[in-house]
Structures are given as C-alpha cells and as structure tokens.
N, C-alpha and C. Protein backbone atom coordinates (compact mmCIF):
# COMPACT_ATOMS: atom_id res chain seq x y z
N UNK A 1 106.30 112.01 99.15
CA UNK A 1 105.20 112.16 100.06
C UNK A 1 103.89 111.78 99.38
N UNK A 2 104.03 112.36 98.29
CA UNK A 2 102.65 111.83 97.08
C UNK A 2 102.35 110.46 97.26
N UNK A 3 103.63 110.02 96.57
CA UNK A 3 103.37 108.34 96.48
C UNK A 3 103.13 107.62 97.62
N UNK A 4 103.41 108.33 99.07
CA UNK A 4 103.60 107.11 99.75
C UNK A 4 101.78 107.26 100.73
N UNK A 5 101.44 108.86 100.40
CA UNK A 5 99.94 108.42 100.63
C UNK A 5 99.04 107.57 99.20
N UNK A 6 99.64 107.59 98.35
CA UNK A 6 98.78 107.31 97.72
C UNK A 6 98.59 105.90 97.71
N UNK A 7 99.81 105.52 97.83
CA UNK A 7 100.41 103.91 98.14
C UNK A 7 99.44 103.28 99.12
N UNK A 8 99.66 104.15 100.16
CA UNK A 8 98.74 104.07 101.65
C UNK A 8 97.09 103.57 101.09
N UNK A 9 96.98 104.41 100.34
CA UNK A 9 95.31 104.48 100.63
C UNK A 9 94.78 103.05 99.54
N UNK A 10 95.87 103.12 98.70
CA UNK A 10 95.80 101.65 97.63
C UNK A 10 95.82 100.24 98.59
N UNK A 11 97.32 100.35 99.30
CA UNK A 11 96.89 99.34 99.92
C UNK A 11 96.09 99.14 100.98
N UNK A 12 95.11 100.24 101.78
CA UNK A 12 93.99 99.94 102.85
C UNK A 12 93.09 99.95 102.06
N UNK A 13 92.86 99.47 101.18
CA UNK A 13 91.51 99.07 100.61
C UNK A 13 90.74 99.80 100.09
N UNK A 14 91.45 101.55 100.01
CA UNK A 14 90.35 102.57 99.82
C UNK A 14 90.60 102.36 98.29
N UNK A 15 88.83 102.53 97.75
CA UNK A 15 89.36 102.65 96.35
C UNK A 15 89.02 103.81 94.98
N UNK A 16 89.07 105.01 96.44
CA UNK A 16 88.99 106.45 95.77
C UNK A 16 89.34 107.27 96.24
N UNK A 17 90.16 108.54 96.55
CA UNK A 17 90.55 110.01 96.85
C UNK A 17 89.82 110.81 95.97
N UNK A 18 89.82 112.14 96.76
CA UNK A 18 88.94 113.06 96.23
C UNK A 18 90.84 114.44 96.34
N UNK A 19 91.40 114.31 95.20
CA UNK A 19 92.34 115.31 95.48
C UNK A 19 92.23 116.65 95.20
N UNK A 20 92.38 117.01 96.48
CA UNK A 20 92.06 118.85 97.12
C UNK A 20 93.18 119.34 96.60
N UNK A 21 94.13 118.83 97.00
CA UNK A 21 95.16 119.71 97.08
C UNK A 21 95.90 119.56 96.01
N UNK A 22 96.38 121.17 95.49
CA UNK A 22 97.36 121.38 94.01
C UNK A 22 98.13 120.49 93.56
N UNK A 23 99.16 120.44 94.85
CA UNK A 23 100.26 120.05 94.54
C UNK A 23 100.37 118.18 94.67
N UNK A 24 99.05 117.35 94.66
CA UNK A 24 98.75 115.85 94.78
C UNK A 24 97.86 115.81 93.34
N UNK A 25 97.49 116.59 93.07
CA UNK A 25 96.85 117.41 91.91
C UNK A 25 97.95 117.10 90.68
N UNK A 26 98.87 117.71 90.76
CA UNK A 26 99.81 117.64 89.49
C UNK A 26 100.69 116.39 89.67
N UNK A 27 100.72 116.17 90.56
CA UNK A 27 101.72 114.97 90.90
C UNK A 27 100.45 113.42 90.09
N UNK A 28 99.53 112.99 90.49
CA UNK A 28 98.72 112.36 90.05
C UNK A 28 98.91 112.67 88.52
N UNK A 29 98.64 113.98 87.63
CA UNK A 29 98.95 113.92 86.20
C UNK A 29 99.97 113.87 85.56
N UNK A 30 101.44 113.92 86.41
CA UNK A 30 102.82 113.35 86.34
C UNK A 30 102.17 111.68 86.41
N UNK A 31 102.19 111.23 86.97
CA UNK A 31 102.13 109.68 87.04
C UNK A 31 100.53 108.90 86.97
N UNK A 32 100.44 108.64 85.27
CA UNK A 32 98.83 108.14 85.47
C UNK A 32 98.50 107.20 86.17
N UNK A 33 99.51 106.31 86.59
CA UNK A 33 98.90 105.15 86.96
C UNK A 33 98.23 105.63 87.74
N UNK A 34 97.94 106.80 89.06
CA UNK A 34 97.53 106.66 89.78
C UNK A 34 96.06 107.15 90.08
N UNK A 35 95.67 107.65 88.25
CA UNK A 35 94.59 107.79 88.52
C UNK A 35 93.28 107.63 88.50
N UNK A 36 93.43 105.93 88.76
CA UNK A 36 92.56 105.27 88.94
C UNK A 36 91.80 105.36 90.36
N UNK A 37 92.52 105.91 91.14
CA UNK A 37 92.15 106.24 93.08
C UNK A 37 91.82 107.59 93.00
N UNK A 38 91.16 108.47 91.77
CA UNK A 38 90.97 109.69 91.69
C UNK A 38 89.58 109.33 91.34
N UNK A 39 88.50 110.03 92.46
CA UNK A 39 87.03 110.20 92.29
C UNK A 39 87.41 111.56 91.21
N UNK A 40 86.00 110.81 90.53
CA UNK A 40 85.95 111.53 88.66
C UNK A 40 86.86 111.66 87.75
N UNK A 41 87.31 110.87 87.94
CA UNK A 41 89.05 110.71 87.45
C UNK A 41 88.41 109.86 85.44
C-alpha cells in the first residue's frame, strides 16, 4: 500500500509528501530510496 502511493505521487509529478502517518513513516526508513518525496527529508 506504501509503495503503491508513493509510486503514485512519483509518477504524477508531485515532487514532495509531507508523511503524517507512522506507519508510511517507517516504511519510507525501511526503503531510502524513497526519501527523496519526503518534505525535510
């Protein structure tokens, strides 16, 4: 579910999330690549 918003928001062009929530939270520091789409990251 992680990946496939995060996927989402990579490929519409967005090129930042602001992650609220815990559990997108730890999942993002499981897998760095993704946290380049992390505002203050």
């Amino acid at each position: 579910m992680a990946r496939f918003g995060l996927d989402d928001v990579r490929d519409n062009g967005v090129n930042k999330v602001m992650a609220l929530c815990p559990f997108i939270k730890a999942w993002i520091q499981k897998h760095p690549d993704y946290e380049p789409l992390v505002y203050g990251a």
